[in-house]
C-alpha atoms as a PDB file:
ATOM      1  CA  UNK A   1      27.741   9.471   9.889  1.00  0.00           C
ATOM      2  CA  UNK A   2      26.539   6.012  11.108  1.00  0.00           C
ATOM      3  CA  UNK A   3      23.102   6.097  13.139  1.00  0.00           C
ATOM      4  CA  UNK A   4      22.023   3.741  16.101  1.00  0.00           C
ATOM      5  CA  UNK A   5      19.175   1.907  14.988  1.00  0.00           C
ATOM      6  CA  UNK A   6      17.347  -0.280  17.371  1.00  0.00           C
ATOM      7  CA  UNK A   7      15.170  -3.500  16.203  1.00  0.00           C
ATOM      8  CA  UNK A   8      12.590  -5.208  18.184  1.00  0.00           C
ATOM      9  CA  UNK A   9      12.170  -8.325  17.173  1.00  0.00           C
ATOM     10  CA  UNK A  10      15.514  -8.601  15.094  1.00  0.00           C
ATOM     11  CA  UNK A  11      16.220 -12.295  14.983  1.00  0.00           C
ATOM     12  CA  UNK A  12      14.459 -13.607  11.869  1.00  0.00           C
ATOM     13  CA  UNK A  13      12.568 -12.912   9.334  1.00  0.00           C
ATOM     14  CA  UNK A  14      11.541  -8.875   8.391  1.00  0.00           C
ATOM     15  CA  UNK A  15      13.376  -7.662  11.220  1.00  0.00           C
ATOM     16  CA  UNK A  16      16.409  -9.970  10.317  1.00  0.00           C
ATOM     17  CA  UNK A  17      16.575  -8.202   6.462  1.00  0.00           C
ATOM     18  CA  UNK A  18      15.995  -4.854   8.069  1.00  0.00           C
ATOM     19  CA  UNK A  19      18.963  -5.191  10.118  1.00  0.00           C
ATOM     20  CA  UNK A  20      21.057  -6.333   7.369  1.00  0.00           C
ATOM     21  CA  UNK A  21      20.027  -3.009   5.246  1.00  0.00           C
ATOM     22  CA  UNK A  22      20.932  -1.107   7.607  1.00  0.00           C
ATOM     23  CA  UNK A  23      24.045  -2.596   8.984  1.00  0.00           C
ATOM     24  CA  UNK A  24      25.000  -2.920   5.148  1.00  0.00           C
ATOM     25  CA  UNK A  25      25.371   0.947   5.041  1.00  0.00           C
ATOM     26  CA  UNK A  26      27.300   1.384   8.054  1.00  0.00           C
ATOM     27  CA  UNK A  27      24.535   2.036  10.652  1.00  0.00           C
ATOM     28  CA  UNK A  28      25.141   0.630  14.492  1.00  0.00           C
ATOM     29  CA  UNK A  29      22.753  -2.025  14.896  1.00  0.00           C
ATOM     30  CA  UNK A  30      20.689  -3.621  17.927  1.00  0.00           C
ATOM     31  CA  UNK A  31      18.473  -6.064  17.375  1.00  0.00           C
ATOM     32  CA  UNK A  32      16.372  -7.818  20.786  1.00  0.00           C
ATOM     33  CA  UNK A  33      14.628 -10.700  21.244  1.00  0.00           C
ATOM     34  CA  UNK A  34      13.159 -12.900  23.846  1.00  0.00           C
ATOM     35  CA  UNK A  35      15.305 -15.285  23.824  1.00  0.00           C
ATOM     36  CA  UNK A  36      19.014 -14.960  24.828  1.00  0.00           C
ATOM     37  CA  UNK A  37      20.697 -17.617  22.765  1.00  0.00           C
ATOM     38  CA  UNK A  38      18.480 -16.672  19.038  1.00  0.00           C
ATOM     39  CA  UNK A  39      19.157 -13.175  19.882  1.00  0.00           C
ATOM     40  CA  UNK A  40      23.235 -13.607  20.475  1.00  0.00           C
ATOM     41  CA  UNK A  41      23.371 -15.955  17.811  1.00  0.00           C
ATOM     42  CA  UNK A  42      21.549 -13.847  15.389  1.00  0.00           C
ATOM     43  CA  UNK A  43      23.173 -10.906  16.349  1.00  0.00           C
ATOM     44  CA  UNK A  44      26.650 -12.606  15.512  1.00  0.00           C
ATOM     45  CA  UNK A  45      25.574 -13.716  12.352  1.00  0.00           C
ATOM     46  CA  UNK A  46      24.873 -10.356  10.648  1.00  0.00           C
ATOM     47  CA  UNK A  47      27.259  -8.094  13.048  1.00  0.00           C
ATOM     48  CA  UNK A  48      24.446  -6.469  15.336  1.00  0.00           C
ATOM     49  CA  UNK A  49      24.257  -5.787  19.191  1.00  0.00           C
ATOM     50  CA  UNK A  50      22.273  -8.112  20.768  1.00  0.00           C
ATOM     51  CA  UNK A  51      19.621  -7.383  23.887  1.00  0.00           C
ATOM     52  CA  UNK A  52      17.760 -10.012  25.116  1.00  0.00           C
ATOM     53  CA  UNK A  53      14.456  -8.419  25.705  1.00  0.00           C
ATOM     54  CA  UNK A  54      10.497  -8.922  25.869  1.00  0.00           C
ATOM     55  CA  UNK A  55       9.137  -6.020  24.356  1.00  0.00           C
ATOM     56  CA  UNK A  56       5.834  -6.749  25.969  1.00  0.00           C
ATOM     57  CA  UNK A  57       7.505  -6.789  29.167  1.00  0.00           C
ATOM     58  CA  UNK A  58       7.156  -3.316  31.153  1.00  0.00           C
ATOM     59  CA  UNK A  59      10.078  -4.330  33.804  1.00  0.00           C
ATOM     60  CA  UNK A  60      12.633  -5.903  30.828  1.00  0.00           C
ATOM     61  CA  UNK A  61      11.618  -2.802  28.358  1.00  0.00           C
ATOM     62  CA  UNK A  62      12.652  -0.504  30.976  1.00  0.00           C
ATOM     63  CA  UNK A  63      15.841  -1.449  31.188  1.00  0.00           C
ATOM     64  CA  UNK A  64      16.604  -0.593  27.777  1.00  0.00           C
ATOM     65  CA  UNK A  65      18.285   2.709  28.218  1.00  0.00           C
ATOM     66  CA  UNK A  66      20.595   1.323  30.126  1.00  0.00           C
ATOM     67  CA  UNK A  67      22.369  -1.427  27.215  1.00  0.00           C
ATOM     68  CA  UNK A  68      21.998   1.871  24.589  1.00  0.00           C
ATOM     69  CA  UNK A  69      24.825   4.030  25.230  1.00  0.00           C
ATOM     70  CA  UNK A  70      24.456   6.390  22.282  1.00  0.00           C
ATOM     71  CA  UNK A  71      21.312   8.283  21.144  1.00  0.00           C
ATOM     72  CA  UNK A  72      18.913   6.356  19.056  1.00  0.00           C
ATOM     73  CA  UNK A  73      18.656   7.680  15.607  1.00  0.00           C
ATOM     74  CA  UNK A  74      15.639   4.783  14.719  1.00  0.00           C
ATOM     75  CA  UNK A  75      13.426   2.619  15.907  1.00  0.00           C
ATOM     76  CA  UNK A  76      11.951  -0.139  14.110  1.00  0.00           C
ATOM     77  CA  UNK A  77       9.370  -1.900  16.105  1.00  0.00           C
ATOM     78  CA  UNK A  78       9.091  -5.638  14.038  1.00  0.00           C
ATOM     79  CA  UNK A  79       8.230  -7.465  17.382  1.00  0.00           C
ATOM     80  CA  UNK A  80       4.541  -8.666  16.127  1.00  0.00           C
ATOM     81  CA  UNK A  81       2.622 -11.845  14.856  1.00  0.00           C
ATOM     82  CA  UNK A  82      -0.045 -14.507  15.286  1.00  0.00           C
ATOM     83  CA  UNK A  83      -0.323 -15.879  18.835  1.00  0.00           C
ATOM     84  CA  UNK A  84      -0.414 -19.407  19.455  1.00  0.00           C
ATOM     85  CA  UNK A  85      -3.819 -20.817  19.700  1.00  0.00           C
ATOM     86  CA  UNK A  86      -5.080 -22.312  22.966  1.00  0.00           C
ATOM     87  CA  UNK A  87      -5.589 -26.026  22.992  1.00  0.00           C
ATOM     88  CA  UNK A  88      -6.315 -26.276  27.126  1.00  0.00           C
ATOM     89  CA  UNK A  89      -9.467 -26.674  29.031  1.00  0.00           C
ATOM     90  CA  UNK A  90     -10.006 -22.927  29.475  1.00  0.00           C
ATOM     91  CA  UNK A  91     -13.534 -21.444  28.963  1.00  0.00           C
ATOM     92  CA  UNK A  92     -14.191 -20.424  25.676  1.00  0.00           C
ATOM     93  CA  UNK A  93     -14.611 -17.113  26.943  1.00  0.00           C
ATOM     94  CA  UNK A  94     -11.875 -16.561  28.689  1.00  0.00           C
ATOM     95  CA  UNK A  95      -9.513 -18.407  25.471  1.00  0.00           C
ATOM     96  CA  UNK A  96     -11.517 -15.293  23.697  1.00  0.00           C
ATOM     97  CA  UNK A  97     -10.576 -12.422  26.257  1.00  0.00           C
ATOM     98  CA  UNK A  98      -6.930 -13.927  26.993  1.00  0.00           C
ATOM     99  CA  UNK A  99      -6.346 -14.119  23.090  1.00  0.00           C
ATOM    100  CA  UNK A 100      -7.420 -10.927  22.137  1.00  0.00           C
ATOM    101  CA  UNK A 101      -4.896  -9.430  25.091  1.00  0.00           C
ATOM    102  CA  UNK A 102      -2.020 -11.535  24.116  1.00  0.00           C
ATOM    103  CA  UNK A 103      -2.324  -9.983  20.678  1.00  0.00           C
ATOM    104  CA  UNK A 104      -2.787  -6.344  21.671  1.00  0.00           C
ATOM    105  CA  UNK A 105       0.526  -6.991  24.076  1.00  0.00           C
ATOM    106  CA  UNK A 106       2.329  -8.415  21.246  1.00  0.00           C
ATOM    107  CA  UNK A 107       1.409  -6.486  18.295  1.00  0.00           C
ATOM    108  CA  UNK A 108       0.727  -2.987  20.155  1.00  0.00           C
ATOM    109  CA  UNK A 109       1.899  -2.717  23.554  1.00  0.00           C
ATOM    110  CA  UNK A 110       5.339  -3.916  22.468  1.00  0.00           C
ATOM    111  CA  UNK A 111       5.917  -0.933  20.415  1.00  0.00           C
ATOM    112  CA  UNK A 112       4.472   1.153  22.863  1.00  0.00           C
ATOM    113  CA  UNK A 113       6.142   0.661  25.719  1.00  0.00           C
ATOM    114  CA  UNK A 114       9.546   1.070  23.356  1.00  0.00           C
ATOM    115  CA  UNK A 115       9.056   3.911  22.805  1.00  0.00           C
ATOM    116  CA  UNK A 116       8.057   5.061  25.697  1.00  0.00           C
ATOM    117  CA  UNK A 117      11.003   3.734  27.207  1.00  0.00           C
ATOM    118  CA  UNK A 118      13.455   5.490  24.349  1.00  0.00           C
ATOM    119  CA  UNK A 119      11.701   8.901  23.772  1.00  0.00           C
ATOM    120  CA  UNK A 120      14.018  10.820  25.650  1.00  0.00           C
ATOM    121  CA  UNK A 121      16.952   8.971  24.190  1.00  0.00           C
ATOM    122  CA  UNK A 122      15.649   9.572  20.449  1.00  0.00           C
ATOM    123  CA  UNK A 123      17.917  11.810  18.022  1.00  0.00           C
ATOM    124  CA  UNK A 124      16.345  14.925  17.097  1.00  0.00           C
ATOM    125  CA  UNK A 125      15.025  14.243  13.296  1.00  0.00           C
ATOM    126  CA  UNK A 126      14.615  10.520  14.569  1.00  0.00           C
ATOM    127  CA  UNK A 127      12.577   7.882  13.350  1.00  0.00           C
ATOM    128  CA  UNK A 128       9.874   5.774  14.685  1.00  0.00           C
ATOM    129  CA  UNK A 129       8.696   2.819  12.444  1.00  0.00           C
ATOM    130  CA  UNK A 130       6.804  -0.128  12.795  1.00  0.00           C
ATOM    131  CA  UNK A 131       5.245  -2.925  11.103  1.00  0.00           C
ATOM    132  CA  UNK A 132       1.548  -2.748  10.536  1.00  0.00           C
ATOM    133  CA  UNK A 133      -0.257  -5.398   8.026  1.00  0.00           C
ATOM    134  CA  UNK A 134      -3.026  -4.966   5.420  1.00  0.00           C
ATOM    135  CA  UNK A 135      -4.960  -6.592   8.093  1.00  0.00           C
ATOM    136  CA  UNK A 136      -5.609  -3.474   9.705  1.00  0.00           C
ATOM    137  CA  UNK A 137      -7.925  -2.839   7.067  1.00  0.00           C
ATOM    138  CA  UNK A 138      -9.145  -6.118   5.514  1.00  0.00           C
ATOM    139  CA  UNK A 139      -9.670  -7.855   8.899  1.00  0.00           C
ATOM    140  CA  UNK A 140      -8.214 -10.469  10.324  1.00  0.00           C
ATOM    141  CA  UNK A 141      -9.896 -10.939  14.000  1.00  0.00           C
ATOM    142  CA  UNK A 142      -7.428 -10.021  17.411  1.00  0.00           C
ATOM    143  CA  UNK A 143      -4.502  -9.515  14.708  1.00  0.00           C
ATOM    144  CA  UNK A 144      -6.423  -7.282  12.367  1.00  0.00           C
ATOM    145  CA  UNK A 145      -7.749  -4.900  15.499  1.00  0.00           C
ATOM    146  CA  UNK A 146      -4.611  -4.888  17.078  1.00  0.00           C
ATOM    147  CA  UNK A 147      -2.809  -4.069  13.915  1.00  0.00           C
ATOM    148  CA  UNK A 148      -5.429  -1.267  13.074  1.00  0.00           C
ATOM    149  CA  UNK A 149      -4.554  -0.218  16.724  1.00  0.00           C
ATOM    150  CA  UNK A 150      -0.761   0.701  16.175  1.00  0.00           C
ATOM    151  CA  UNK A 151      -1.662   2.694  12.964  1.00  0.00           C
ATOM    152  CA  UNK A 152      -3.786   4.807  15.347  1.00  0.00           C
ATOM    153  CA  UNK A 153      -1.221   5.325  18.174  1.00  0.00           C
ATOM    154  CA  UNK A 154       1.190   6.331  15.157  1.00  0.00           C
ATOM    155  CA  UNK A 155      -0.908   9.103  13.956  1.00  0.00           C
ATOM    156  CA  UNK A 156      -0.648  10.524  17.855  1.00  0.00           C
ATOM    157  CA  UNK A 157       2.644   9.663  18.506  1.00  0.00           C
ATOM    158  CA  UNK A 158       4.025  11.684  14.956  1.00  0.00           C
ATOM    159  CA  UNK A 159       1.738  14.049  16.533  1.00  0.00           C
ATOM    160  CA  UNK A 160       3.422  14.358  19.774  1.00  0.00           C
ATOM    161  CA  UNK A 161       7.250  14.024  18.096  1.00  0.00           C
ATOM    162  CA  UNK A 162       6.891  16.026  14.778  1.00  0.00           C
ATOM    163  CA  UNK A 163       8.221  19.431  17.070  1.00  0.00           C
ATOM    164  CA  UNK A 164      11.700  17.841  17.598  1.00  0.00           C
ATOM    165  CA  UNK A 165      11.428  16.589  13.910  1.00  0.00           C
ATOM    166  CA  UNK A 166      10.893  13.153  14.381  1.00  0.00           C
ATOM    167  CA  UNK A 167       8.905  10.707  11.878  1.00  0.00           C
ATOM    168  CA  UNK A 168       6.715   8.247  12.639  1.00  0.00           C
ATOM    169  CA  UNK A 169       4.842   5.371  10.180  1.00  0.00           C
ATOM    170  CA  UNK A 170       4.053   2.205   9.903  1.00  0.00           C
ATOM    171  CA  UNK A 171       5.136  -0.385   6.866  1.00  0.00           C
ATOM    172  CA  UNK A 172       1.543  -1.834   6.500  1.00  0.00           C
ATOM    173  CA  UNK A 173       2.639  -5.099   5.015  1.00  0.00           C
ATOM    174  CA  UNK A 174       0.383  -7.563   3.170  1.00  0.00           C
ATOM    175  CA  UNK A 175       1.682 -11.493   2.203  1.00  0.00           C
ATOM    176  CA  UNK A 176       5.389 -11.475   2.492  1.00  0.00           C
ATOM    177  CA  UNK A 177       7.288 -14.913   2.274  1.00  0.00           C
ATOM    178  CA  UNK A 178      10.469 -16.204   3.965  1.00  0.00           C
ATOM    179  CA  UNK A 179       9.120 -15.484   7.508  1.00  0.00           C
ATOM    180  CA  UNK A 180       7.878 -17.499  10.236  1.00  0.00           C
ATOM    181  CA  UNK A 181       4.351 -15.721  10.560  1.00  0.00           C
ATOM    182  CA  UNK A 182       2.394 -18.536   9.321  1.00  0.00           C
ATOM    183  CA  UNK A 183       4.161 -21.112  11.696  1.00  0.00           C
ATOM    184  CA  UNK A 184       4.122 -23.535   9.242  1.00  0.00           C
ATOM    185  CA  UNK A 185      -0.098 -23.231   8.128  1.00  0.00           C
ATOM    186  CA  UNK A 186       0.900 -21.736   4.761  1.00  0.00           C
ATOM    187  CA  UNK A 187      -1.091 -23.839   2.417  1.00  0.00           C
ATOM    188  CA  UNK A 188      -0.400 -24.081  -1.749  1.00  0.00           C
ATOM    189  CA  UNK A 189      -3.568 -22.832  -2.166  1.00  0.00           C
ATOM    190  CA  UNK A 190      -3.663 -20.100   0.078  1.00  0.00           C
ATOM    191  CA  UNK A 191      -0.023 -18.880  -1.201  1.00  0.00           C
ATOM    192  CA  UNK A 192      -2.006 -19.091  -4.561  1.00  0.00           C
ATOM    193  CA  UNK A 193      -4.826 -16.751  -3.616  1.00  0.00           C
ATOM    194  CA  UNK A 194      -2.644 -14.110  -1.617  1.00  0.00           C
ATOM    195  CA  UNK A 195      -0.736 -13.842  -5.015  1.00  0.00           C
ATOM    196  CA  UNK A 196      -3.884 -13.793  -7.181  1.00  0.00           C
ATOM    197  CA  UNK A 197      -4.815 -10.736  -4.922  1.00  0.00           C
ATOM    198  CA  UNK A 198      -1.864  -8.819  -5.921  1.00  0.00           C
ATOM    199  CA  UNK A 199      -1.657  -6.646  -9.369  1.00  0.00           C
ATOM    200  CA  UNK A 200       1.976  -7.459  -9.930  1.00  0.00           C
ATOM    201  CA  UNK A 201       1.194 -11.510  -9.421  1.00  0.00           C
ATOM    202  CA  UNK A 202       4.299 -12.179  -6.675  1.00  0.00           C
ATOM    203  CA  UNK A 203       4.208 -12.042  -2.783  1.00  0.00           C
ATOM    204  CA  UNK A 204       6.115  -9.501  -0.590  1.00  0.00           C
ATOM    205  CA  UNK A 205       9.623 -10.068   0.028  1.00  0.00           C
ATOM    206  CA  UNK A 206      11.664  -9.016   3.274  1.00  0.00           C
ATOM    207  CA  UNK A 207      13.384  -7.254   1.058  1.00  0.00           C
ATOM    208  CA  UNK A 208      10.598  -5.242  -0.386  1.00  0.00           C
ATOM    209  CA  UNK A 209       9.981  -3.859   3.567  1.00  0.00           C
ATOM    210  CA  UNK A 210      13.768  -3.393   4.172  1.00  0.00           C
ATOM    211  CA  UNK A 211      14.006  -0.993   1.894  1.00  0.00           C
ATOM    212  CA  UNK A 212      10.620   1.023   2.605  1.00  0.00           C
ATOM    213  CA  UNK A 213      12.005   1.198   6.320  1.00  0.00           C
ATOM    214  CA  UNK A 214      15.678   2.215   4.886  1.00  0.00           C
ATOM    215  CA  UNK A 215      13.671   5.228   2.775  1.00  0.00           C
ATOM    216  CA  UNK A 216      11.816   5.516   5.529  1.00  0.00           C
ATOM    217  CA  UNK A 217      14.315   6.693   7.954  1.00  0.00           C
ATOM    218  CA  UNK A 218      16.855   8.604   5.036  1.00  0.00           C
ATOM    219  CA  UNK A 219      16.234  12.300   5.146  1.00  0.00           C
ATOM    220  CA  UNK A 220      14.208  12.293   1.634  1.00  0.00           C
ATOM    221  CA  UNK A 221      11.238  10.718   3.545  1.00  0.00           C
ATOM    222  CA  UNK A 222      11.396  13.549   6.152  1.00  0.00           C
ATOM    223  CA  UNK A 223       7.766  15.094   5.314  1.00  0.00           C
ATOM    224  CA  UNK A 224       6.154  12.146   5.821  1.00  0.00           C
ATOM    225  CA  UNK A 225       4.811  11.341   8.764  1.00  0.00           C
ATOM    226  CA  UNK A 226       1.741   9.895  10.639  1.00  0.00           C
ATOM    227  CA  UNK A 227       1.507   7.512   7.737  1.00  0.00           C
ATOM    228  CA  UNK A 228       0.624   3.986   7.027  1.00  0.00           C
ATOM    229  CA  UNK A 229       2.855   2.528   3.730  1.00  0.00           C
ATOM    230  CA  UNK A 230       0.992   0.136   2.131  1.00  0.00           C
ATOM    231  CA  UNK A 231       3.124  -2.344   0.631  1.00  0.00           C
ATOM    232  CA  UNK A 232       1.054  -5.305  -0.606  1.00  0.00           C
ATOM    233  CA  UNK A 233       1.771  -5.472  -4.422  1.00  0.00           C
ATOM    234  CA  UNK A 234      -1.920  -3.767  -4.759  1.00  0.00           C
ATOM    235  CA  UNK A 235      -3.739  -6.541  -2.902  1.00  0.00           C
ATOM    236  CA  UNK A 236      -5.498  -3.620  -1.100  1.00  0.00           C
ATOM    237  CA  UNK A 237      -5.376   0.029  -2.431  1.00  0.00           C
ATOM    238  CA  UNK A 238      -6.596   3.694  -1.231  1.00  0.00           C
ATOM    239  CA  UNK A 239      -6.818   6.998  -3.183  1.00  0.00           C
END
């Protein structure tokens, strides 16, 4: 039977090749995004429903329900990234305190208040997922702690959902190519030393996270919950 599965974040990149797996096996597919015109166009392109919406928004989140007619079998919170640096006149300060908030919004509040907004319209033996990064535990600044952040609300929200058999983890991803995460900074030699970190030599693929999330959500991966999936090629490992 084909599930609803809802992506934040859909439009490119890891949420893109999620939304391809699944549609590719019959699921019913939403993708959102901020933007109205990348969202429908996107959404087009790979035969998805498209919702324009912030996911960092309380006001546009909320109105979710509303666009999803059916239950929602998954949820695959991709909305995430780097924030754009500040190049004003603003206090350095306040450039610290405004950063560290924008990141938190986008890579933890976003999934947050998705959830929130869907609980009550999740399937029974639903999934939650979301994408963390190696970050979480190698550090990385605002991005690292706000990463680090969403693996700890996952451990209480499987907590709170396990009774109606629902799963919840997070995909903590390490260097994965053919995104727009880097914005264009990706250097040769950085690219280089990722790779060099990795036992198997080769960066992450969307691919490679499309199909954790697709075993994630099948009903083989229904004991494991609470869980952050490392998928970094060994670049960081934990016993």
């Amino acid at each position: 039977m084909a599930r609803t599965v809802l992506i934040t974040g859909g439009t490119s990149g890891i949420g893109a090749a999620v939304a391809q797996r699944f549609i590719n096996e019959g699921d019913n597919v939403i993708i959102t995004g901020r933007n109205h015109t990348t969202v429908t166009a996107a959404a087009e392109h790979i035969g998805a429903t498209a919702i324009a919406c912030d996911a960092t928004d309380p006001t546009q989140v909320a109105a979710l329900p509303e666009h999803i007619g059916d239950p929602v079998d998954v949820i695959f919170n991709s909305a995430g990234g780097l924030i754009d640096a500040d190049h004003s006149d603003t206090p350095p300060l306040t450039k610290i305190a405004n950063a560290w908030a924008d990141s938190f919004a986008l890579n933890v509040t976003s999934a947050v208040l998705t959830v929130e907004a869907l609980k009550d319209r999740l399937a029974d033996n639903g999934r939650v997922i979301s994408v963390g990064s190696i970050a979480a535990d190698t550090g990385a600044g605002n991005y690292g702690a706000a990463k680090a952040a969403l693996a700890n609300w996952n451990i209480s929200l499987s907590q709170t959902l396990a009774p109606r058999g629902i799963t919840c983890n997070v995909i903590a991803a390490g260097y994965v190519v053919d995104t727009a995460f880097f914005k264009g900074a990706m250097t040769d030699q950085r690219h280089d030393r990722l790779i060099s970190q990795t036992h198997n030599k080769r960066p992450g693929t969307v691919t490679d996270i499309a199909n954790t999330a697709f075993f994630l959500a099948s009903e083989g991966a229904s004991h494991i919950t609470g869980q952050s999936i490392r998928v970094n090629g060994g670049a960081h490992t934990t016993r």
